[in-house]
N, C-alpha and C. Protein backbone atom coordinates (compact mmCIF):
# COMPACT_ATOMS: atom_id res chain seq x y z
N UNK A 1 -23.55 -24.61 -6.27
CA UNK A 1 -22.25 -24.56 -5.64
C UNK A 1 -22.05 -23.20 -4.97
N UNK A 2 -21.54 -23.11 -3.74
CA UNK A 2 -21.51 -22.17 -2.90
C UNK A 2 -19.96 -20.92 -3.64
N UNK A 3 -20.27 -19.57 -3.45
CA UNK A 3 -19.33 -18.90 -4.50
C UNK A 3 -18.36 -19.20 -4.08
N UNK A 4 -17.67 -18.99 -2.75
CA UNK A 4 -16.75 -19.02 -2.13
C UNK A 4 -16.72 -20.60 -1.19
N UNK A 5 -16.30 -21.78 -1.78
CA UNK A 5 -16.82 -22.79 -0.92
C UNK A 5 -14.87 -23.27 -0.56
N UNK A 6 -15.37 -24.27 0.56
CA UNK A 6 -14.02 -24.67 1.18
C UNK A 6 -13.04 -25.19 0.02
N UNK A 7 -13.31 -25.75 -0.99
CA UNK A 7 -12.41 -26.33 -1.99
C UNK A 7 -12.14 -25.12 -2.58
N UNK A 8 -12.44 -24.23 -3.25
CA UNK A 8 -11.90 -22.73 -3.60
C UNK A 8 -11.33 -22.01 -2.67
N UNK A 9 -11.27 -21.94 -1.64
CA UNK A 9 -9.83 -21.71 -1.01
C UNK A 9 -8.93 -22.52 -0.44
N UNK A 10 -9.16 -23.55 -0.66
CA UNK A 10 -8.24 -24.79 -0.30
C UNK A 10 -7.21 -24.50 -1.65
N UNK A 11 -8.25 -24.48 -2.75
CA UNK A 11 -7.30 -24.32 -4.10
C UNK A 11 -6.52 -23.20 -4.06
N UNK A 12 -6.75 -21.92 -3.93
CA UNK A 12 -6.22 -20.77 -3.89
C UNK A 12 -4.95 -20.89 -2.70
N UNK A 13 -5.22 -21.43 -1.99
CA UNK A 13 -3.92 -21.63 -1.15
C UNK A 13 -2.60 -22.45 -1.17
N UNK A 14 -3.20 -23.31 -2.13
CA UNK A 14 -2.41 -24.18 -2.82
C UNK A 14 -1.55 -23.72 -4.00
N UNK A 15 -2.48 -22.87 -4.61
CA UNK A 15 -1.77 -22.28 -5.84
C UNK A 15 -0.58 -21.11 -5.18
N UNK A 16 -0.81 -20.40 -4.07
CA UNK A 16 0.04 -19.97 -3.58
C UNK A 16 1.09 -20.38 -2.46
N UNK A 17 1.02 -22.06 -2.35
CA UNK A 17 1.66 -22.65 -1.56
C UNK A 17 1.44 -22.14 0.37
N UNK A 18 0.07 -22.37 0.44
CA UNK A 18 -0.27 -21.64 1.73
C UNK A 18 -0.96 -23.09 1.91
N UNK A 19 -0.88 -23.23 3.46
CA UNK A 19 -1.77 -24.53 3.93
C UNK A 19 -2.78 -23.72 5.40
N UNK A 20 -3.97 -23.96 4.34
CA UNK A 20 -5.31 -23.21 5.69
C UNK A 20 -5.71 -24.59 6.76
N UNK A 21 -5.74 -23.80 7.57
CA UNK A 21 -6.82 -25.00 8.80
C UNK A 21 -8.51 -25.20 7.93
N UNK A 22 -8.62 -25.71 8.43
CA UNK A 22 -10.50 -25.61 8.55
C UNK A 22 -11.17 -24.39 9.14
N UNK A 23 -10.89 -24.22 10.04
CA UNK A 23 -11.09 -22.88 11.12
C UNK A 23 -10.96 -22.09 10.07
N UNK A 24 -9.44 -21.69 9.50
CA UNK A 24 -9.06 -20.58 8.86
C UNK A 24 -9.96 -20.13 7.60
N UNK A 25 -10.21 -21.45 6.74
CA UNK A 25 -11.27 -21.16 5.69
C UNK A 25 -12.11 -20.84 6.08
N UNK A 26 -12.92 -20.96 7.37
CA UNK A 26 -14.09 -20.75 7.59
C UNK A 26 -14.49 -19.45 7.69
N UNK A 27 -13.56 -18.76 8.62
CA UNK A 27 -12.92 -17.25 8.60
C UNK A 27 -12.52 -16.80 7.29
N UNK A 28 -12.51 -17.32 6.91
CA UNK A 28 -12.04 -16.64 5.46
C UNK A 28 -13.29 -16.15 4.31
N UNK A 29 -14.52 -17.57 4.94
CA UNK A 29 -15.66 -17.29 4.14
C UNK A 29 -16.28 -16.46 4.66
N UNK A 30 -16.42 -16.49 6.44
CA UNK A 30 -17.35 -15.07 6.90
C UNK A 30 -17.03 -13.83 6.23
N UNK A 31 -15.56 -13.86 6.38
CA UNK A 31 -14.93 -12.62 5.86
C UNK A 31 -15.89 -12.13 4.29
N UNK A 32 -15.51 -13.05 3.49
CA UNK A 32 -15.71 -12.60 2.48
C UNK A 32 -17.43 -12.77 2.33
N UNK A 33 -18.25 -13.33 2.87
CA UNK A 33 -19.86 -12.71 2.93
C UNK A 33 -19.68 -11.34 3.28
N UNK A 34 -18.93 -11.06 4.61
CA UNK A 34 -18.70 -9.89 4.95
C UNK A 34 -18.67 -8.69 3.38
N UNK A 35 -17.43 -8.80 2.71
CA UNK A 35 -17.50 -8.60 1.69
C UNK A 35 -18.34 -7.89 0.74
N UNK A 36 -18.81 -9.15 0.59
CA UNK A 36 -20.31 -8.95 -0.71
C UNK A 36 -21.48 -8.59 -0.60
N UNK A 37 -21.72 -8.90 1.00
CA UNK A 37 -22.61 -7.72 1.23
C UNK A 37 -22.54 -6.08 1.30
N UNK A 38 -21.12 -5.84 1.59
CA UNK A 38 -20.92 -4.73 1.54
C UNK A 38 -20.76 -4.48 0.15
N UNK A 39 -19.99 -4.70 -0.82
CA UNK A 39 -20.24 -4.76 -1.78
C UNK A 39 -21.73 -4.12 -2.74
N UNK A 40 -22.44 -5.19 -2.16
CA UNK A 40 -23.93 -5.09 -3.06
C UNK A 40 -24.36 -4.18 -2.55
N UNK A 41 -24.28 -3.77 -1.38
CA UNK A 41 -24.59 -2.32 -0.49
C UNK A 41 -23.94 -1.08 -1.61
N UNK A 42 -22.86 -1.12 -1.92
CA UNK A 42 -22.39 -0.16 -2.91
C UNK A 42 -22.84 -0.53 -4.24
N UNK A 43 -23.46 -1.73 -5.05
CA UNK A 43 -24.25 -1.61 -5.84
C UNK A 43 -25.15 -0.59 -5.82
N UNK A 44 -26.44 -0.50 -4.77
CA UNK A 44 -27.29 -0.35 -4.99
C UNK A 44 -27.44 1.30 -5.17
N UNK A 45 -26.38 2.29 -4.67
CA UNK A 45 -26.34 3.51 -5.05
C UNK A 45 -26.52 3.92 -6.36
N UNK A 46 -27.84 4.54 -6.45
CA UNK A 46 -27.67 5.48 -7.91
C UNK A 46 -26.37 6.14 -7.95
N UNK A 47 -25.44 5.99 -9.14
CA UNK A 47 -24.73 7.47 -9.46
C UNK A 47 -24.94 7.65 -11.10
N UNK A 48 -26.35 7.25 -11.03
CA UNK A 48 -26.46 8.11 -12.98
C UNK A 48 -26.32 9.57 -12.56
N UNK A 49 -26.61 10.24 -11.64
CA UNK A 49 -26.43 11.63 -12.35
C UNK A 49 -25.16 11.95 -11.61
N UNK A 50 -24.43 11.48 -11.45
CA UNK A 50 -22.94 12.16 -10.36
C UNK A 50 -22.15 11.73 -11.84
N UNK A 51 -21.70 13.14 -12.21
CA UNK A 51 -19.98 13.31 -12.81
C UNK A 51 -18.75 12.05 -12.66
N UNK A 52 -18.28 11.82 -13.50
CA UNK A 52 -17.19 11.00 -13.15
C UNK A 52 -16.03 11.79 -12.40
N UNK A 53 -15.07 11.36 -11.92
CA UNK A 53 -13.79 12.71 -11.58
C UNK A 53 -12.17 11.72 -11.78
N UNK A 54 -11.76 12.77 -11.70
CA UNK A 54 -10.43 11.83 -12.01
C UNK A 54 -9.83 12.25 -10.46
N UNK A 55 -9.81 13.06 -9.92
CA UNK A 55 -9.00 13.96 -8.60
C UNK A 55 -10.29 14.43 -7.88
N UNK A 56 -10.36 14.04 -6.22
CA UNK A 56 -11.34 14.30 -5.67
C UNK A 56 -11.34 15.76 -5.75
N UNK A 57 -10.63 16.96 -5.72
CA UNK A 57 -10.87 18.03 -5.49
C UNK A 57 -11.35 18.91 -6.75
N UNK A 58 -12.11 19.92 -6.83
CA UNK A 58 -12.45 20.35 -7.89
C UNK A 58 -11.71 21.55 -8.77
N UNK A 59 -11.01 22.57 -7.46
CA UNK A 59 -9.76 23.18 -7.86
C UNK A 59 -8.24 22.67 -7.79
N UNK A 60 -7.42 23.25 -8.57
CA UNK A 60 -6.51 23.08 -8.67
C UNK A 60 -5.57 22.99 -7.66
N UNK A 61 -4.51 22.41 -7.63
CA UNK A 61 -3.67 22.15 -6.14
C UNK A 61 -2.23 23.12 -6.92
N UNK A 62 -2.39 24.77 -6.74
CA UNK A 62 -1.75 25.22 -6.70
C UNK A 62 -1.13 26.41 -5.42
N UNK A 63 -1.71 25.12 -4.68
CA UNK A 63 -1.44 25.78 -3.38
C UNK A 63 -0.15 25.92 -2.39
N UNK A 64 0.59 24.68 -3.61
CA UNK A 64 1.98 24.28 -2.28
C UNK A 64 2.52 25.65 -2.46
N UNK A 65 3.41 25.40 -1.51
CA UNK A 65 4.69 26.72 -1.24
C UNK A 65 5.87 26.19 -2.07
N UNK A 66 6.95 27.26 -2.60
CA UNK A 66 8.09 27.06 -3.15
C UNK A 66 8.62 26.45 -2.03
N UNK A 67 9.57 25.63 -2.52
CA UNK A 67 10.74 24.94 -2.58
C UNK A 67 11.83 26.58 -1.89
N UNK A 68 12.07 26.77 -0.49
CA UNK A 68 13.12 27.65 -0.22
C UNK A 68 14.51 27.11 0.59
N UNK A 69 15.41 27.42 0.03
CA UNK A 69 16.76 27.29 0.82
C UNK A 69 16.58 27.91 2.01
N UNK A 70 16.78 27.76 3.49
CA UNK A 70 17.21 28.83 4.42
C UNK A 70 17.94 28.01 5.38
N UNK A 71 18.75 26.82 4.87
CA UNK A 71 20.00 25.99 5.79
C UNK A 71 20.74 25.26 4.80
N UNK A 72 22.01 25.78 4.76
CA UNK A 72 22.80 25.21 4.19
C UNK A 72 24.11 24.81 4.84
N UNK A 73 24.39 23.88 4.74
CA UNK A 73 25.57 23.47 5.33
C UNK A 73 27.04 22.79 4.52
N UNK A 74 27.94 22.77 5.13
CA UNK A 74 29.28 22.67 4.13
C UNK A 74 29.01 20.76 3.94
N UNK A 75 30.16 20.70 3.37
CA UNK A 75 30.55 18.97 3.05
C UNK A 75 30.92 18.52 4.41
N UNK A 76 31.71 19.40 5.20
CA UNK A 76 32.80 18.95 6.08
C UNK A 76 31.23 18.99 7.55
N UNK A 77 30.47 20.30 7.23
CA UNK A 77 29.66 19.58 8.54
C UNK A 77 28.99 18.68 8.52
N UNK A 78 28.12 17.80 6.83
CA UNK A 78 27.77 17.42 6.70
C UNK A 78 28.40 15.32 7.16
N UNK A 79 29.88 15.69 6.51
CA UNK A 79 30.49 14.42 7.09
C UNK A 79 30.62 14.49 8.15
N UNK A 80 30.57 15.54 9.12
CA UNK A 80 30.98 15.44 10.44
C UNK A 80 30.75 14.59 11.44
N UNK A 81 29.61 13.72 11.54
CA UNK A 81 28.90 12.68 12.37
C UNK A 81 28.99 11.65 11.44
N UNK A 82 29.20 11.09 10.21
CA UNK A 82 29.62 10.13 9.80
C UNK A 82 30.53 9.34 10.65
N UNK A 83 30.24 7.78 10.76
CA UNK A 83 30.91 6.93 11.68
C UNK A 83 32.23 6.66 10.95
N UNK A 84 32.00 6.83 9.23
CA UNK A 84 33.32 6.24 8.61
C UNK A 84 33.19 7.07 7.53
N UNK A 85 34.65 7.83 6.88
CA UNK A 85 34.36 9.05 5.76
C UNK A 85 35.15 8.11 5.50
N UNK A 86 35.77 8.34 3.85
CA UNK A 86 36.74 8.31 3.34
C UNK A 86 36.99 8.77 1.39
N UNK A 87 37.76 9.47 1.21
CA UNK A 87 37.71 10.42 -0.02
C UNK A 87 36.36 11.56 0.56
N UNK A 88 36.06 12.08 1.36
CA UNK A 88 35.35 12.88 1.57
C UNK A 88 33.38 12.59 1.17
N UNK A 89 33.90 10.60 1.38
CA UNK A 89 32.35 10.18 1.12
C UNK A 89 32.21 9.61 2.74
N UNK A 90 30.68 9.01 2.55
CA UNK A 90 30.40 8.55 3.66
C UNK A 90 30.36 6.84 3.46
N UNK A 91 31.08 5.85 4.51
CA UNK A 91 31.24 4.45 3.99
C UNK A 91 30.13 3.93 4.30
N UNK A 92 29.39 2.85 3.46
CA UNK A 92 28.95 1.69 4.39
C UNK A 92 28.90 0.60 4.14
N UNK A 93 28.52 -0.29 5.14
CA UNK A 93 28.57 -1.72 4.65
C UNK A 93 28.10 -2.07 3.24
N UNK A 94 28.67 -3.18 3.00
CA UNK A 94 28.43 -3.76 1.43
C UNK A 94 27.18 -4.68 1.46
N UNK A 95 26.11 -4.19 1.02
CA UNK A 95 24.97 -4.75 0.87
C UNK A 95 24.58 -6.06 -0.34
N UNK A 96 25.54 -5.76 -1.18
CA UNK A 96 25.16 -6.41 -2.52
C UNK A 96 26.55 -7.55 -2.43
N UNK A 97 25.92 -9.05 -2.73
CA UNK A 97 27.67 -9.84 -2.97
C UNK A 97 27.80 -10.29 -4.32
């Protein structure tokens, strides 16, 4: 039985309520040869002697910059371009019913 055959994604589409063409499965199987060959292509790399890592970099990322204030602005400029204030908030439509 073929790994990826037309009834295994006929099924899979079903289970997710999707309806494939013929065409589309078919594309779907190149795709996924596509896949597994690439795949088995990354099999075949030795990495017995390569380190595991958790973070590609090897030093530390204590590189960012602080966090600096150098613009601050009031409430009142901040509401200022607000289309609708009211109690000194900004309104908006009601998203939730």
């Amino acid at each position: 039985m073929e790994k990826f055959s037309k009834e295994y994604f006929r099924y899979l589409a079903n289970q997710i309520m999707f309806d494939l063409s013929d065409q589309e499965i078919e594309e779907l199987q190149e795709d996924f040869k596509t896949l597994t060959k690439q795949m088995e292509l990354l099999d075949k790399i030795d990495t017995s002697n390569v380190d595991e890592m958790i973070y590609p970099f090897e030093e530390d990322t204590v590189y960012l910059r602080e966090d600096v204030v150098n613009h601050e602005i009031t409430q009142e400029e901040a509401l200022q371009n607000a289309p609708l204030v009211k109690n000194k908030m900004i309104v908006v439509p009601k998203v939730v019913k």
